[in-house]
PDB file of N, CA and C in Angstrom:
ATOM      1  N   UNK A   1      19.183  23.184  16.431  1.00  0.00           N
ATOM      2  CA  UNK A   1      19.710  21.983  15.811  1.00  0.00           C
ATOM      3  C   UNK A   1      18.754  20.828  16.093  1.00  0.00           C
ATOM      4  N   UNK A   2      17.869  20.543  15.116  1.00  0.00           N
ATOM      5  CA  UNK A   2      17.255  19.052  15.188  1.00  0.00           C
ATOM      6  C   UNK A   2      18.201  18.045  15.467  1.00  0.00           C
ATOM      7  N   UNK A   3      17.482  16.952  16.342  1.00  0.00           N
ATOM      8  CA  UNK A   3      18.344  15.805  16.223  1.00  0.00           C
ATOM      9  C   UNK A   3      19.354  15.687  17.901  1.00  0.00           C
ATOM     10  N   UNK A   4      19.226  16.450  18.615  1.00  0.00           N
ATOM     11  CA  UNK A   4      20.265  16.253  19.451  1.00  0.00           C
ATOM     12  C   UNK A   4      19.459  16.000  20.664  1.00  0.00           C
ATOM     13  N   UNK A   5      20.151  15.893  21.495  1.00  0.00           N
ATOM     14  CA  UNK A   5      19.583  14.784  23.201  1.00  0.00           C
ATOM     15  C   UNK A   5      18.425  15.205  23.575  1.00  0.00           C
ATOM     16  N   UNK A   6      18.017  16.705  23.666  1.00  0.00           N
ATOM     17  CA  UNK A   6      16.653  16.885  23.722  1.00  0.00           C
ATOM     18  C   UNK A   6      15.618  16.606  22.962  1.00  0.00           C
ATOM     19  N   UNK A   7      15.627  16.109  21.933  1.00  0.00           N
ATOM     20  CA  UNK A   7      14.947  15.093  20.933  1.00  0.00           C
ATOM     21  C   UNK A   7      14.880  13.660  21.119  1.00  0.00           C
ATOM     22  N   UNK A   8      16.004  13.384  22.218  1.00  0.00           N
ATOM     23  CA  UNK A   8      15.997  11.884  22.184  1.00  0.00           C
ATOM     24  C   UNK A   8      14.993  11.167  22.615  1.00  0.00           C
ATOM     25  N   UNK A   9      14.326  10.056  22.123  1.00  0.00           N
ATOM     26  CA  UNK A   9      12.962   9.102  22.801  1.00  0.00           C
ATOM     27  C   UNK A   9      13.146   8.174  23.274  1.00  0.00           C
ATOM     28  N   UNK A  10      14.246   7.349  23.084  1.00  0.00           N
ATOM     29  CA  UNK A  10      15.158   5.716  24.076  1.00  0.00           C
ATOM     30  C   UNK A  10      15.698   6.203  24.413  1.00  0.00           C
ATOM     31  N   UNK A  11      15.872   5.792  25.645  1.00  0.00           N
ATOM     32  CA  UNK A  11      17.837   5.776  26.277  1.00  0.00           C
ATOM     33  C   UNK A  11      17.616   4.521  26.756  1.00  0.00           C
ATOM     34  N   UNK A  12      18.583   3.532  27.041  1.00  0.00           N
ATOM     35  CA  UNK A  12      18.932   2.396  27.636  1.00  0.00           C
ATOM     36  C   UNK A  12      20.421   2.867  28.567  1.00  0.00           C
ATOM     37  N   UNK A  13      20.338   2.388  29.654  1.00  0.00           N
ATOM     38  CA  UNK A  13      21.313   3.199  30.880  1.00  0.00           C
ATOM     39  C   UNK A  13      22.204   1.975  30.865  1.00  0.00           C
ATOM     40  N   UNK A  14      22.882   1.436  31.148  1.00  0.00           N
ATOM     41  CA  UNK A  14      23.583  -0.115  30.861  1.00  0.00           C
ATOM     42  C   UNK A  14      25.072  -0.530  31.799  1.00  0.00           C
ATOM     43  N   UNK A  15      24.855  -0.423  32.907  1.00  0.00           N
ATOM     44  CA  UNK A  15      26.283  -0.912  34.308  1.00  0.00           C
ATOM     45  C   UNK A  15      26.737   0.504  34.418  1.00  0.00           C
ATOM     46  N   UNK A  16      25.744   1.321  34.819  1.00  0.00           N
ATOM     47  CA  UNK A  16      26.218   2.554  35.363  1.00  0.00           C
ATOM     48  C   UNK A  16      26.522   2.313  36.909  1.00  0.00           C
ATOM     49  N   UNK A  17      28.002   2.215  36.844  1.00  0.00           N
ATOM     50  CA  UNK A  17      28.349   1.612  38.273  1.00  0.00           C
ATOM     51  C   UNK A  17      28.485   3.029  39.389  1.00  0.00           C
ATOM     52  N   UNK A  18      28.064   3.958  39.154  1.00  0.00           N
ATOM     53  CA  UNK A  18      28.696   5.501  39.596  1.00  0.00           C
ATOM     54  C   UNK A  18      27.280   5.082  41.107  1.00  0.00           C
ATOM     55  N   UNK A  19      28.035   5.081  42.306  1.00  0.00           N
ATOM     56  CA  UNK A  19      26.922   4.511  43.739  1.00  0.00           C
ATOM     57  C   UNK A  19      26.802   6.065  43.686  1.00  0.00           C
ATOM     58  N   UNK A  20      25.237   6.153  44.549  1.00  0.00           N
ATOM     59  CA  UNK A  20      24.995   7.609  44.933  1.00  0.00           C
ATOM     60  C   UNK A  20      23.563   7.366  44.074  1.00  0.00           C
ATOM     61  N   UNK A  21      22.948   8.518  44.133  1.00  0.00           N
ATOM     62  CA  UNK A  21      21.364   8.626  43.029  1.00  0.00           C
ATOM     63  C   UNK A  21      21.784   8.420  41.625  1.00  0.00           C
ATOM     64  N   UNK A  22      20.673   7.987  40.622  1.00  0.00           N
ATOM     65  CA  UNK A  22      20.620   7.745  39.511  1.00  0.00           C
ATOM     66  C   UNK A  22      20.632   9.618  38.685  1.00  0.00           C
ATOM     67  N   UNK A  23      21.151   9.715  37.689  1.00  0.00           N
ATOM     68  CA  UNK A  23      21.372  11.030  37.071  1.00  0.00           C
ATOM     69  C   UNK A  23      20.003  11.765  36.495  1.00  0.00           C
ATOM     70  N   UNK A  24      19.856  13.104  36.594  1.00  0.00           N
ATOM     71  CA  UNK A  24      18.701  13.672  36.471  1.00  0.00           C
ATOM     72  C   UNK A  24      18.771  13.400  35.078  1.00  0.00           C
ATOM     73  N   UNK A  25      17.549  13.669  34.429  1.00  0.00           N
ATOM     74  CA  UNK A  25      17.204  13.619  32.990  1.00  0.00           C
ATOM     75  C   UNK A  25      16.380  14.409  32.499  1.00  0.00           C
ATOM     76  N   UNK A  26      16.116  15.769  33.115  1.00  0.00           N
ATOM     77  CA  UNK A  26      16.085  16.809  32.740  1.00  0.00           C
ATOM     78  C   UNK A  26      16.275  17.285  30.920  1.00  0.00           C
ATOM     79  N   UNK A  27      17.446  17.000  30.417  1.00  0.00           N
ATOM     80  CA  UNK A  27      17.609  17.546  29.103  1.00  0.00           C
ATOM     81  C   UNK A  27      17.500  16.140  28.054  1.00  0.00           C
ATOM     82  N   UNK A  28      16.306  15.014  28.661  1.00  0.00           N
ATOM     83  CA  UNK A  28      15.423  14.592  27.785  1.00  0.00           C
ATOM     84  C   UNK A  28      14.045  14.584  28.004  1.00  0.00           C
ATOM     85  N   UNK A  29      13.397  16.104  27.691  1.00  0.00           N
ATOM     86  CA  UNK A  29      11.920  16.119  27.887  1.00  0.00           C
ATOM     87  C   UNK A  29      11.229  15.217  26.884  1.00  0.00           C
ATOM     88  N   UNK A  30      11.754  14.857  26.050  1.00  0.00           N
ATOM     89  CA  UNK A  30      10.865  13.629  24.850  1.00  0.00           C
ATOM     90  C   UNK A  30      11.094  12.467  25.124  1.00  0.00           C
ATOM     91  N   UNK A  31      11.935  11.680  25.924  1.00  0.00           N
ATOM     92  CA  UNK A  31      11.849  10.712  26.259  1.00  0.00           C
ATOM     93  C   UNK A  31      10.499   9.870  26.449  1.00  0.00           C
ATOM     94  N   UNK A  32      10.576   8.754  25.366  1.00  0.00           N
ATOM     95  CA  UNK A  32       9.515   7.937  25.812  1.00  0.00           C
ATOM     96  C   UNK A  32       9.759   7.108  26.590  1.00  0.00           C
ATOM     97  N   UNK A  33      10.631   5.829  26.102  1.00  0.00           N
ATOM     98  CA  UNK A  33      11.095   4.642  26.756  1.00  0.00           C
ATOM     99  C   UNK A  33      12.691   4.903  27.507  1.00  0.00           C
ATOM    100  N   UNK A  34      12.529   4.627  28.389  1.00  0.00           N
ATOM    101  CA  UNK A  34      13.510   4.155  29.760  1.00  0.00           C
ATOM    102  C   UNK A  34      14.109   2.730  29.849  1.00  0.00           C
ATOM    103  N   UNK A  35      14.982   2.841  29.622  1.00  0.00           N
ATOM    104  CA  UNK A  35      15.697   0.973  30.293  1.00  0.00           C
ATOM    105  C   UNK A  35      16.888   1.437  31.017  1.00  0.00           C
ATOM    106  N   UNK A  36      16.463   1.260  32.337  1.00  0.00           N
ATOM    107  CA  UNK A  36      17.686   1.417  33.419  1.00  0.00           C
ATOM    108  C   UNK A  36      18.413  -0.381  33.881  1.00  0.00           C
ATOM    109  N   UNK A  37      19.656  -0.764  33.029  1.00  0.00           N
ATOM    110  CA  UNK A  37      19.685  -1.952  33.508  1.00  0.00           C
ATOM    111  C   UNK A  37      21.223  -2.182  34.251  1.00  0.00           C
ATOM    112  N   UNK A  38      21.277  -3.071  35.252  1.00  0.00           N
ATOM    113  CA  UNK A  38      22.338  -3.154  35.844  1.00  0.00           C
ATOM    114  C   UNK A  38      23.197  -1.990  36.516  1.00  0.00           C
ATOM    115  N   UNK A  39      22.658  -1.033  37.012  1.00  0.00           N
ATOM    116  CA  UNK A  39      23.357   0.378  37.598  1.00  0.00           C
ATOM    117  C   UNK A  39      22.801  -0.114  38.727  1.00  0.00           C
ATOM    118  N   UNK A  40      23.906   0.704  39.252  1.00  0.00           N
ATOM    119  CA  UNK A  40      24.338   0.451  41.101  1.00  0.00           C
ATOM    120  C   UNK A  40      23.430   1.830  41.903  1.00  0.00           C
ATOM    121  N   UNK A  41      22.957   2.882  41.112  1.00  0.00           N
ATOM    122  CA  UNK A  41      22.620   4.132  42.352  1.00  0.00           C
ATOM    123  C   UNK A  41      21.762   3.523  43.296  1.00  0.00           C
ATOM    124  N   UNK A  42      21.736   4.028  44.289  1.00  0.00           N
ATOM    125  CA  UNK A  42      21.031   3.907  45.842  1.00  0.00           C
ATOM    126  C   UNK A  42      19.419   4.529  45.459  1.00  0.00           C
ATOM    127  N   UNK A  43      19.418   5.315  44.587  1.00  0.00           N
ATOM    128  CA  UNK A  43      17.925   6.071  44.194  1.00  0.00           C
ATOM    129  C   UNK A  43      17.795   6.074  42.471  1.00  0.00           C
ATOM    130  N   UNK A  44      16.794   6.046  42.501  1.00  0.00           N
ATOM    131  CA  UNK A  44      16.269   6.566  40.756  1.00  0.00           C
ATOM    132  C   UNK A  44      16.590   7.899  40.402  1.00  0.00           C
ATOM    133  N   UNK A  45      16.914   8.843  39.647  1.00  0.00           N
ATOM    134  CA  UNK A  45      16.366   9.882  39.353  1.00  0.00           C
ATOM    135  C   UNK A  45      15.061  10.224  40.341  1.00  0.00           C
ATOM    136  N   UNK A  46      15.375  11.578  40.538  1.00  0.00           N
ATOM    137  CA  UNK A  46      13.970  11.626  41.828  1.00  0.00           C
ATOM    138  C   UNK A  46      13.087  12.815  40.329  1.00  0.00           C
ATOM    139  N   UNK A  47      13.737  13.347  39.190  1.00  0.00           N
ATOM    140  CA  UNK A  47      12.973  14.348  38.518  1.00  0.00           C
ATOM    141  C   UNK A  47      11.987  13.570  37.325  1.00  0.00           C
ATOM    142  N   UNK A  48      11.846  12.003  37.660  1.00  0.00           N
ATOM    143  CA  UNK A  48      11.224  11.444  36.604  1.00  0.00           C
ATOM    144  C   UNK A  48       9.674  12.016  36.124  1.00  0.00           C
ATOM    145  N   UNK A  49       9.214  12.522  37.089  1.00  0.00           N
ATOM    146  CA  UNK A  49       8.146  12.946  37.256  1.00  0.00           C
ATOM    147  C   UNK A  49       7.462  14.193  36.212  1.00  0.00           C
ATOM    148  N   UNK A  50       8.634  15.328  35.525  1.00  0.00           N
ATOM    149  CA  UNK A  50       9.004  15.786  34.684  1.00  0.00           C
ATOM    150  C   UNK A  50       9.176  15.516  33.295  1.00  0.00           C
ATOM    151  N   UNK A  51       9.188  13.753  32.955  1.00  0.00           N
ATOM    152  CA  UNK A  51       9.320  13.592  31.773  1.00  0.00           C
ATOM    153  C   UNK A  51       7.967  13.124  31.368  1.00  0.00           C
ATOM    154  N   UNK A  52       7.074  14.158  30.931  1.00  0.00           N
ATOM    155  CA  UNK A  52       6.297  14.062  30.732  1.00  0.00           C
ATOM    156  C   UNK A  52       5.313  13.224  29.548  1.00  0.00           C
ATOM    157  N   UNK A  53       6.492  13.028  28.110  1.00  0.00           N
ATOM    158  CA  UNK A  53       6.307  12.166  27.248  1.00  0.00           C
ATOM    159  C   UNK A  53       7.018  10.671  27.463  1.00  0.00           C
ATOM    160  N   UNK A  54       7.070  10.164  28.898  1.00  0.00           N
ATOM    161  CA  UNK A  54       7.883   8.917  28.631  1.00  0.00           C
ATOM    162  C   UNK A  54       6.939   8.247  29.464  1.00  0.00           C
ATOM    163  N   UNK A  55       6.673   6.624  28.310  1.00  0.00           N
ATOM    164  CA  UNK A  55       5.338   5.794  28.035  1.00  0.00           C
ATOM    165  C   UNK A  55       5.834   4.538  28.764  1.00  0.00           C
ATOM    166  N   UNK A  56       7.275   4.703  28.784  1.00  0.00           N
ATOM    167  CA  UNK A  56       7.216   3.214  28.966  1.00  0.00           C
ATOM    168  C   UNK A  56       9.118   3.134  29.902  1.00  0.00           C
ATOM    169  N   UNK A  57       8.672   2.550  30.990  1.00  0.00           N
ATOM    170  CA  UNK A  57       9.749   1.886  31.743  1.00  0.00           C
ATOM    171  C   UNK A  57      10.574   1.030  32.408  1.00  0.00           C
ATOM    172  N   UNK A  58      10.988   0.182  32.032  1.00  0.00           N
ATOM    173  CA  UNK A  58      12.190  -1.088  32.632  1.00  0.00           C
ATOM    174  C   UNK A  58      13.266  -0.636  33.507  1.00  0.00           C
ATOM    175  N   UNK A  59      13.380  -1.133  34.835  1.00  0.00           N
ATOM    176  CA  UNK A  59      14.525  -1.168  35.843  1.00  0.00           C
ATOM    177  C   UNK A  59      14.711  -2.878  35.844  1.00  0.00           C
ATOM    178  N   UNK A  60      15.715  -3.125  35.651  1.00  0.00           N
ATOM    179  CA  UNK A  60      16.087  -4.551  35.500  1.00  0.00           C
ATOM    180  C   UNK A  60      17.767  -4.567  36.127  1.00  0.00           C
ATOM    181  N   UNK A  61      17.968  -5.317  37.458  1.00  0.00           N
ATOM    182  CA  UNK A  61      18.931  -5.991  37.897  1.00  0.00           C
ATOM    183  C   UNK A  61      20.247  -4.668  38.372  1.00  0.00           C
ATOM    184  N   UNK A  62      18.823  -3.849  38.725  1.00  0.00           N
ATOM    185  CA  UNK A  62      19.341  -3.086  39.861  1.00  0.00           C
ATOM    186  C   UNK A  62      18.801  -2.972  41.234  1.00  0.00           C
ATOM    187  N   UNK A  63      20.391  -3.627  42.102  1.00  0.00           N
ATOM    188  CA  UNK A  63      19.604  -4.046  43.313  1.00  0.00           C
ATOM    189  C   UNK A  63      19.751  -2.972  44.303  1.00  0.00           C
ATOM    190  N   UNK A  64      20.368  -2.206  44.331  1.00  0.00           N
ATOM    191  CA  UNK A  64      20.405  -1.016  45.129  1.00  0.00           C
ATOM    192  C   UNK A  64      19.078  -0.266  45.294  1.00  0.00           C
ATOM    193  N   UNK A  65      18.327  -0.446  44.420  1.00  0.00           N
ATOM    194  CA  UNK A  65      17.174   0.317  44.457  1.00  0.00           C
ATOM    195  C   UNK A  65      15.959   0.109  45.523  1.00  0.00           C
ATOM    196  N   UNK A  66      15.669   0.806  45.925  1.00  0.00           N
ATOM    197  CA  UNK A  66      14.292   0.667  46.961  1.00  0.00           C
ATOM    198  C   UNK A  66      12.915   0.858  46.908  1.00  0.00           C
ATOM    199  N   UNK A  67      13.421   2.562  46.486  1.00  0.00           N
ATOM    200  CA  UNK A  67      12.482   2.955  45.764  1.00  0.00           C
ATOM    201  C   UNK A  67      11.214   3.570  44.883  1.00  0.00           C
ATOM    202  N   UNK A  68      10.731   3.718  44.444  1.00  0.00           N
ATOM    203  CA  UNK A  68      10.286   4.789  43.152  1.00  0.00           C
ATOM    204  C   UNK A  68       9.923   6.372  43.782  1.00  0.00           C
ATOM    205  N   UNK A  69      10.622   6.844  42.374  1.00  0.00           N
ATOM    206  CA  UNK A  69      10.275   8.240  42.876  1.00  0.00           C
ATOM    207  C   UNK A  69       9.029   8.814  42.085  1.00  0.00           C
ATOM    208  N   UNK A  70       8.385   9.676  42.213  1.00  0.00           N
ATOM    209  CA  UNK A  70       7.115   9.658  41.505  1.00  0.00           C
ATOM    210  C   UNK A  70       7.273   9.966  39.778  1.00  0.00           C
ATOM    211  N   UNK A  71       6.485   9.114  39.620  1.00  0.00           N
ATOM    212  CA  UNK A  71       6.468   8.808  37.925  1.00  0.00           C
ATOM    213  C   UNK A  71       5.458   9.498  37.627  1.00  0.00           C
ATOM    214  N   UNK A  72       5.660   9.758  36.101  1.00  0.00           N
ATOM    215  CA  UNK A  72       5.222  10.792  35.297  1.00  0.00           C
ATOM    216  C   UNK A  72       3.563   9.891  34.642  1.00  0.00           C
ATOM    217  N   UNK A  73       2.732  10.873  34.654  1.00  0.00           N
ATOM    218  CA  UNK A  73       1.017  10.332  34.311  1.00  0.00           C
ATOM    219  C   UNK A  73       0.844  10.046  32.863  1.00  0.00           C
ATOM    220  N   UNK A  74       2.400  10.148  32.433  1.00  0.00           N
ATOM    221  CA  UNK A  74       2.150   9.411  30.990  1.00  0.00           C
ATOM    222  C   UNK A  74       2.908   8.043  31.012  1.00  0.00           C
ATOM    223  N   UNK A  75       2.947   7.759  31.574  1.00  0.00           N
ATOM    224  CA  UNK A  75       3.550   6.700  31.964  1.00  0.00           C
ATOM    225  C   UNK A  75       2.503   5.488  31.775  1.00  0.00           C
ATOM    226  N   UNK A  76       2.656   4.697  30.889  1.00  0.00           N
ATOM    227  CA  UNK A  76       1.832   3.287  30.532  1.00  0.00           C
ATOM    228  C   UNK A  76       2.388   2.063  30.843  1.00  0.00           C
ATOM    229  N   UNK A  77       3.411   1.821  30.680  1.00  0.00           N
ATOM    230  CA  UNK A  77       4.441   0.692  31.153  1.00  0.00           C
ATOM    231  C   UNK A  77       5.404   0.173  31.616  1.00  0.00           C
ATOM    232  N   UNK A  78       5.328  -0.320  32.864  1.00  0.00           N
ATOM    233  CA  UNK A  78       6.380  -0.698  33.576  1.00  0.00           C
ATOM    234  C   UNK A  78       6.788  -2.041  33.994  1.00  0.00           C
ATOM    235  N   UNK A  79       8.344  -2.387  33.542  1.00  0.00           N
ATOM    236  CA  UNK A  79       8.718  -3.522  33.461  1.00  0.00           C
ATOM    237  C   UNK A  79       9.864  -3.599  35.352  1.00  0.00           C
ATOM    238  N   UNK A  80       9.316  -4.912  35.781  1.00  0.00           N
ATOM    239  CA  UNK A  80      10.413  -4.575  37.041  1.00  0.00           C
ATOM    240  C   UNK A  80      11.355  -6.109  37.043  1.00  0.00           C
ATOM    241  N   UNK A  81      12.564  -6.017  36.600  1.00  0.00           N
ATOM    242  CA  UNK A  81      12.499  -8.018  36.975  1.00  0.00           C
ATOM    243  C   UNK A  81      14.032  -7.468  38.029  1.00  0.00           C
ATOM    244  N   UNK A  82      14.740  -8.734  38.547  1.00  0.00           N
ATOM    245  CA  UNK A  82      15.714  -8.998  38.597  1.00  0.00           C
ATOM    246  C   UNK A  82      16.466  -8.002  39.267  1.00  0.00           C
ATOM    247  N   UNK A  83      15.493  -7.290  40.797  1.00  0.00           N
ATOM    248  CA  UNK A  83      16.346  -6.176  41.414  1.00  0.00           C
ATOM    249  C   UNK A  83      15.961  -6.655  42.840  1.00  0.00           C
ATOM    250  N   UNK A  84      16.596  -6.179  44.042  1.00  0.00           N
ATOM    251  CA  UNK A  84      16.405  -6.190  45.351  1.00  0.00           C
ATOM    252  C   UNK A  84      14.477  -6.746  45.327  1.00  0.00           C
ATOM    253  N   UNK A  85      14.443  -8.400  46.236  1.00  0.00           N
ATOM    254  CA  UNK A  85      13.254  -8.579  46.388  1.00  0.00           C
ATOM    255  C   UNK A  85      12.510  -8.057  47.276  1.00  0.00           C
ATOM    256  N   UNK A  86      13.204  -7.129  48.029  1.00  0.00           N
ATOM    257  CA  UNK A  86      12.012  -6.599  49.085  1.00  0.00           C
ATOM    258  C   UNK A  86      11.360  -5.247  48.129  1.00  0.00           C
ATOM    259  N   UNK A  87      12.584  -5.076  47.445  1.00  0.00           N
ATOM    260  CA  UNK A  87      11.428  -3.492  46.328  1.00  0.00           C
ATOM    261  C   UNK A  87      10.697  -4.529  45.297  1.00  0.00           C
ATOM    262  N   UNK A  88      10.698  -5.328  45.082  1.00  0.00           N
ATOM    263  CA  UNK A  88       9.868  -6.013  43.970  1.00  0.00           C
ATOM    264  C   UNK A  88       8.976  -6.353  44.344  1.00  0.00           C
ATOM    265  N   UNK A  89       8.571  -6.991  45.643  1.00  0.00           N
ATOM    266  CA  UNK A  89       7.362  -6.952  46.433  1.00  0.00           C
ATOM    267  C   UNK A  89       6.595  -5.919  46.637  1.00  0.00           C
ATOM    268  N   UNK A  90       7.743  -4.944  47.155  1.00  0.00           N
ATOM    269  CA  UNK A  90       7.108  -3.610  47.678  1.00  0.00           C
ATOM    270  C   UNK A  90       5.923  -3.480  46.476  1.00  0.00           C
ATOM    271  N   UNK A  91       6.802  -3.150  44.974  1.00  0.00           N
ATOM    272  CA  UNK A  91       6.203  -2.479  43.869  1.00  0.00           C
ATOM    273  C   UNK A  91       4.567  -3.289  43.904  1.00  0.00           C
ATOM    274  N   UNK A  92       4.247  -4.840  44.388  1.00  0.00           N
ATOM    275  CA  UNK A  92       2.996  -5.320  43.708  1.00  0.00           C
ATOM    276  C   UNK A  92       2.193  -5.605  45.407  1.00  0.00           C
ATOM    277  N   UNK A  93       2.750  -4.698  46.376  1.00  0.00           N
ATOM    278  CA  UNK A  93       1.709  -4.573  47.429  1.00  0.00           C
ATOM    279  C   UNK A  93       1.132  -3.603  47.937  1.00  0.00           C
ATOM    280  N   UNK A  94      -0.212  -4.035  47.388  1.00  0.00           N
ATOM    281  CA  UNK A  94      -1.466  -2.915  47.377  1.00  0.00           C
ATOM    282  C   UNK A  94      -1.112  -2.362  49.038  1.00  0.00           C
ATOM    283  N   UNK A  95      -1.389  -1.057  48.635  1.00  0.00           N
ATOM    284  CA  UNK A  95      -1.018   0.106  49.609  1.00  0.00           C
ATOM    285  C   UNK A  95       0.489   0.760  50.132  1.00  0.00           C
ATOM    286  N   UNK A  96       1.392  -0.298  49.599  1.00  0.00           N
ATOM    287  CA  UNK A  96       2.831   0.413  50.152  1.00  0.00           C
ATOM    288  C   UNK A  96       2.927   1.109  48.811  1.00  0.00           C
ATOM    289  N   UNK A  97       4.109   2.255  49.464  1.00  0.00           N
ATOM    290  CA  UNK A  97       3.793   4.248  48.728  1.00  0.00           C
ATOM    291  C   UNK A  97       4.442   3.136  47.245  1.00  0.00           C
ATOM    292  N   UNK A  98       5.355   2.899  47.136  1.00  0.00           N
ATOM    293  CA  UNK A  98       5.868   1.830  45.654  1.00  0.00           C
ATOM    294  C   UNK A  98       4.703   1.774  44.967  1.00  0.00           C
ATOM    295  N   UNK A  99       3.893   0.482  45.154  1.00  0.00           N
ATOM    296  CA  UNK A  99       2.571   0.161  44.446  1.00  0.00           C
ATOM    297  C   UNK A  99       1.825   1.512  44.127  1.00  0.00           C
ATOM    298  N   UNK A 100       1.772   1.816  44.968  1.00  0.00           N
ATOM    299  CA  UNK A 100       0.963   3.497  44.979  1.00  0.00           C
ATOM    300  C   UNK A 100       1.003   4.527  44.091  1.00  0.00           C
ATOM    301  N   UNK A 101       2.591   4.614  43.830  1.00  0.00           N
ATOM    302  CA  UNK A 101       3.227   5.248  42.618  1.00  0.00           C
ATOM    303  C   UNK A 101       2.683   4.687  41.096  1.00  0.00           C
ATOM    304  N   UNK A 102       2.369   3.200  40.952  1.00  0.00           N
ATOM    305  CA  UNK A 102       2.167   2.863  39.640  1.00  0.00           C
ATOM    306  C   UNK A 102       0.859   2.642  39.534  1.00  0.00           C
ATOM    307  N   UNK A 103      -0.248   3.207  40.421  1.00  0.00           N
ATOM    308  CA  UNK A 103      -1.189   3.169  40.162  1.00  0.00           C
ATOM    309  C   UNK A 103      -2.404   3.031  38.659  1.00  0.00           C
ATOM    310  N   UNK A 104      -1.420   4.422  38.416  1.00  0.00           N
ATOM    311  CA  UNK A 104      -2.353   5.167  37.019  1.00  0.00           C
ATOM    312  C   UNK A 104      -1.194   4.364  35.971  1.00  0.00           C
ATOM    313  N   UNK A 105      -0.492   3.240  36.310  1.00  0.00           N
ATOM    314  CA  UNK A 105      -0.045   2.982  34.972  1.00  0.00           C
ATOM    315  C   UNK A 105      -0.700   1.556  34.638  1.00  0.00           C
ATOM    316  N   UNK A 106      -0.568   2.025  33.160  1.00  0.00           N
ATOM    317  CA  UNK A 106      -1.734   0.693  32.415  1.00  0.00           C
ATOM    318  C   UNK A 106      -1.672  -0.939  32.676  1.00  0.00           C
ATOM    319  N   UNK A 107      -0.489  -1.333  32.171  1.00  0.00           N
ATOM    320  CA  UNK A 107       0.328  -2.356  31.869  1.00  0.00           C
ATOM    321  C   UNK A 107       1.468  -2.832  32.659  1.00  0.00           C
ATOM    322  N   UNK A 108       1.162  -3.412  33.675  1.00  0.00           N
ATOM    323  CA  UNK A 108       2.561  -3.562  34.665  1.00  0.00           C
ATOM    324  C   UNK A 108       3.038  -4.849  34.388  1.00  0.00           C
ATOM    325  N   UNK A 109       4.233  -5.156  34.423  1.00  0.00           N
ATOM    326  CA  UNK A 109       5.120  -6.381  34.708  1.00  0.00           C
ATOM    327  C   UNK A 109       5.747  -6.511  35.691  1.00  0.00           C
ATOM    328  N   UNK A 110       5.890  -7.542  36.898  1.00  0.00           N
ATOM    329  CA  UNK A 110       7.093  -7.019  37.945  1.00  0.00           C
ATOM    330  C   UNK A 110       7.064  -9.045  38.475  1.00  0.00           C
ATOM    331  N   UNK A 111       8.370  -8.728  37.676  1.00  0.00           N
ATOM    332  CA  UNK A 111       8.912 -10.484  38.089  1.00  0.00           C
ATOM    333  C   UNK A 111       9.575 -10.723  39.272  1.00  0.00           C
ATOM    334  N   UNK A 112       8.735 -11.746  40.485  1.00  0.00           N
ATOM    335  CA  UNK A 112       9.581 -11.784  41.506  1.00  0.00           C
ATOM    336  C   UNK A 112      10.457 -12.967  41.425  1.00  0.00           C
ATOM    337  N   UNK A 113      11.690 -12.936  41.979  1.00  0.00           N
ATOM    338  CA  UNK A 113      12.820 -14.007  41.533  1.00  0.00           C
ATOM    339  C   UNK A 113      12.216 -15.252  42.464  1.00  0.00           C
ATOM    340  N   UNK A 114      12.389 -16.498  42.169  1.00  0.00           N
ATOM    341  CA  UNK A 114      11.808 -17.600  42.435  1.00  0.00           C
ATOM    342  C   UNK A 114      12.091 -18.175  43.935  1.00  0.00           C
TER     343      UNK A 114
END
């Protein structure tokens, strides 16, 4: 059947209040773009690493998060605003494992709150 979740290329995740890790995503290998916004898990998805066609990613105004689990080498863009400031730092300081993770990605954004 064309057309169904394993075909899917967006997902936008949106007050997934469920505490505990973020949900595997496994049965979207085409996933390009990611928007995880406002969910409460304690972890990301730790199988991101697996989605091998997904280009582009936003975590926005999730503060539970600490942080990244290893991202996938197709990975071009990553958006970070409006989550826990010690992981938002983490993400843009050269040498902690965070920064480390987004190495090979192209295009970073990561807004620290004022």
């Amino acid at each position: 059947m064309d057309g169904g979740p394993t075909d899917l290329q967006n997902l936008h995740l949106y007050k997934w209040s469920q505490l505990g890790p973020g949900p595997e995503l496994e049965a979207f290998p085409h996933l390009c773009r990611l928007v995880l916004q406002n969910c409460r898990w304690d972890t990301l998805p730790t199988n991101m690493e697996q989605l091998t066609s997904l280009k582009a990613l936003t975590i926005s105004t999730c503060w539970n998060i600490w942080s990244l689990p290893t991202l996938p080498r197709s990975l071009e863009y990553f958006y970070l605003n409006y989550c826990n400031d010690e992981f938002i730092k983490s993400c843009g300081t050269v040498g902690h494992p965070n920064c480390r993770k987004l190495e090979h990605v192209r295009l970073k954004e990561i807004m620290r709150l004022a």
